[in-house]
C-alpha atoms as a PDB file:
ATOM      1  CA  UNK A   1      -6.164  53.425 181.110  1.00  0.00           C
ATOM      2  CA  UNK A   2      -9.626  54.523 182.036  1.00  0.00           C
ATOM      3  CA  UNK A   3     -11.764  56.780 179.428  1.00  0.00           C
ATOM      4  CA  UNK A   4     -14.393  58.412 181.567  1.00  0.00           C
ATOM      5  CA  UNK A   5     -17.494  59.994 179.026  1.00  0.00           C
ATOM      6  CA  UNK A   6     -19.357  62.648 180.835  1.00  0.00           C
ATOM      7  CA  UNK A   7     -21.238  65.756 180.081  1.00  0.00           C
ATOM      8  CA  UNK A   8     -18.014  67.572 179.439  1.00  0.00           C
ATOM      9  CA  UNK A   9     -16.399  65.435 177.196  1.00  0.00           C
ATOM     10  CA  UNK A  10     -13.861  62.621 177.188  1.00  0.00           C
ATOM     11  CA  UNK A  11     -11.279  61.889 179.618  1.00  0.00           C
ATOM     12  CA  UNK A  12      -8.290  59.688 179.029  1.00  0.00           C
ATOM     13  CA  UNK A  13      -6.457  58.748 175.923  1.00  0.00           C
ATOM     14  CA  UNK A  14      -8.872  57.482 173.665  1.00  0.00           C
ATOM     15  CA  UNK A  15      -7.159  57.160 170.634  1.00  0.00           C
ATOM     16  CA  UNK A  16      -4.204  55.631 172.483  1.00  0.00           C
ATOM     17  CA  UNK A  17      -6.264  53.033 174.388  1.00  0.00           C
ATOM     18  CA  UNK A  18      -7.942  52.372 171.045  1.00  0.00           C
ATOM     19  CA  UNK A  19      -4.690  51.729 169.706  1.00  0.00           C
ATOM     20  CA  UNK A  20      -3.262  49.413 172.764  1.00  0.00           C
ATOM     21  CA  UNK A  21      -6.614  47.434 172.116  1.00  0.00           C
ATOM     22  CA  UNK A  22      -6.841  46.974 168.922  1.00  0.00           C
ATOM     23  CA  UNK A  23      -3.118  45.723 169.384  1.00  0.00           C
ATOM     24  CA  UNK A  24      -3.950  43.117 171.860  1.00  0.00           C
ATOM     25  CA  UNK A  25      -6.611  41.879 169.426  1.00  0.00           C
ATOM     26  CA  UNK A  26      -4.193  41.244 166.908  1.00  0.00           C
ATOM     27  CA  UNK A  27      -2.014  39.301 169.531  1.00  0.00           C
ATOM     28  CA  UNK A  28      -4.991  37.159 170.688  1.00  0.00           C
ATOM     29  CA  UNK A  29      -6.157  36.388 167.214  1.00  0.00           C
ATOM     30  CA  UNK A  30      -2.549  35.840 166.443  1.00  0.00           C
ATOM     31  CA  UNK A  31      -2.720  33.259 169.514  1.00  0.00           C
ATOM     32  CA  UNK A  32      -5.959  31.541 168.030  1.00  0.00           C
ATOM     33  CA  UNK A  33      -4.213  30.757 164.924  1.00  0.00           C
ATOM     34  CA  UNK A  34      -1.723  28.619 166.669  1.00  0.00           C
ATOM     35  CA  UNK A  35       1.382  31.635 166.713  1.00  0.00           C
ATOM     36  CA  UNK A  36       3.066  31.131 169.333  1.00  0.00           C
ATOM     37  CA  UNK A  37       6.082  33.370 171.276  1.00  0.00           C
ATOM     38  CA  UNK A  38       9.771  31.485 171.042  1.00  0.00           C
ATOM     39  CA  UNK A  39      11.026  30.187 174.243  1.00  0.00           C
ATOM     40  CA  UNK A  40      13.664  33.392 173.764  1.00  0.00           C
ATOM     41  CA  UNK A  41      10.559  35.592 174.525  1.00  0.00           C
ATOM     42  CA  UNK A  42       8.893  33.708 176.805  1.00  0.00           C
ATOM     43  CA  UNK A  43      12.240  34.300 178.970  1.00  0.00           C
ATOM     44  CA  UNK A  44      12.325  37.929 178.485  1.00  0.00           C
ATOM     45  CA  UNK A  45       8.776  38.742 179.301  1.00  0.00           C
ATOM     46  CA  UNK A  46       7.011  40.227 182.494  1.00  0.00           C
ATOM     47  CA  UNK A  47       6.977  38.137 185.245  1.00  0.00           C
ATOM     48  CA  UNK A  48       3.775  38.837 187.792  1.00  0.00           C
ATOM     49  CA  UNK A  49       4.725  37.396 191.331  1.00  0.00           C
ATOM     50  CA  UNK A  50       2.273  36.863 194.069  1.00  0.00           C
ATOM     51  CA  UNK A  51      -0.543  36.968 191.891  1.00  0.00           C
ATOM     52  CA  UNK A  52      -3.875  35.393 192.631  1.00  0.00           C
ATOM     53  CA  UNK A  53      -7.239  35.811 190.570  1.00  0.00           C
ATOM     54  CA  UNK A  54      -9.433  38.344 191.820  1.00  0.00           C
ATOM     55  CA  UNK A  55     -12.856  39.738 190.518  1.00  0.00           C
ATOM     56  CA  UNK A  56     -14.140  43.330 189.833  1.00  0.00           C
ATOM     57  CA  UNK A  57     -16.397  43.536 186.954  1.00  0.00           C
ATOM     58  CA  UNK A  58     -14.590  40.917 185.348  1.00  0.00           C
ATOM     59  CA  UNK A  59     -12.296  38.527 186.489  1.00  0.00           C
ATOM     60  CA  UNK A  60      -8.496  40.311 187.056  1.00  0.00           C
ATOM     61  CA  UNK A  61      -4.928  39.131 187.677  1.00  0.00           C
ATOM     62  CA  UNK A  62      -3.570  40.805 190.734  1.00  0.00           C
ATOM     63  CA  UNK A  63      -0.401  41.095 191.861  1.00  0.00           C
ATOM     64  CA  UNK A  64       3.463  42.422 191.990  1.00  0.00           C
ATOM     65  CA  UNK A  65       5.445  43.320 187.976  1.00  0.00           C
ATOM     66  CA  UNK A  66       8.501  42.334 187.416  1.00  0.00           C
ATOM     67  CA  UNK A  67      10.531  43.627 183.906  1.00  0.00           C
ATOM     68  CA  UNK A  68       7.488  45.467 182.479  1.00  0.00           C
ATOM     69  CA  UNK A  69       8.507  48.680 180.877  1.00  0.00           C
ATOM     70  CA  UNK A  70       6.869  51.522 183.476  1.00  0.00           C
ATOM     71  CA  UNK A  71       4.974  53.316 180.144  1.00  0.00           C
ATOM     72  CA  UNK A  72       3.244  51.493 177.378  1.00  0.00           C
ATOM     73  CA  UNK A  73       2.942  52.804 173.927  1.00  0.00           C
ATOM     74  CA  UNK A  74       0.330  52.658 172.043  1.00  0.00           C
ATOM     75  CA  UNK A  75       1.794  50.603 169.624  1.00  0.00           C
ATOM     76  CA  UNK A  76       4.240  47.933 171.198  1.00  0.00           C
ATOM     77  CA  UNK A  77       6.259  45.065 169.502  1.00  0.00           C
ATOM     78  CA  UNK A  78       5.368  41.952 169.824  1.00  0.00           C
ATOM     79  CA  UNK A  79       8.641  40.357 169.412  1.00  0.00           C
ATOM     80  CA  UNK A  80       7.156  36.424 168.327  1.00  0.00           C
ATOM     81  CA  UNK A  81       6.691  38.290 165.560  1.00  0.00           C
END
């Protein structure tokens, strides 16, 4: 989700992208450490189709979801867990 900052204030979710960042942190560092998801989870995650690697700022993944829930939370499980 985009936060914009501007004169008036702050736009977006903050707290909430905060939140959904800090989670992926703990997922990555989880990742470092050697945790990894069960082949159960593996075959119940989001599939992206079609996708190809694609730059903006950063490099990005483009392309078409398949089984990802339409609204994240701010706090999701992460079912290796």
């Amino acid at each position: 989700m985009p936060i914009i900052v501007n004169r008036r204030g702050i736009l977006g979710d903050i707290e909430a992208e905060a939140a959904r960042l800090e989670s992926l942190t703990e997922d990555i560092v989880r990742l470092a450490g050697g945790d990894r998801p069960s082949d159960r989870n593996i075959s119940q995650a989001p599939l992206i189709d079609g996708w190809v690697v694609a730059t903006r700022k950063v490099p990005v993944l483009v392309g078409t979801m398949h089984g990802h829930r339409a609204r994240l939370i701010s706090r999701y499980p992460r079912p290796w867990m």
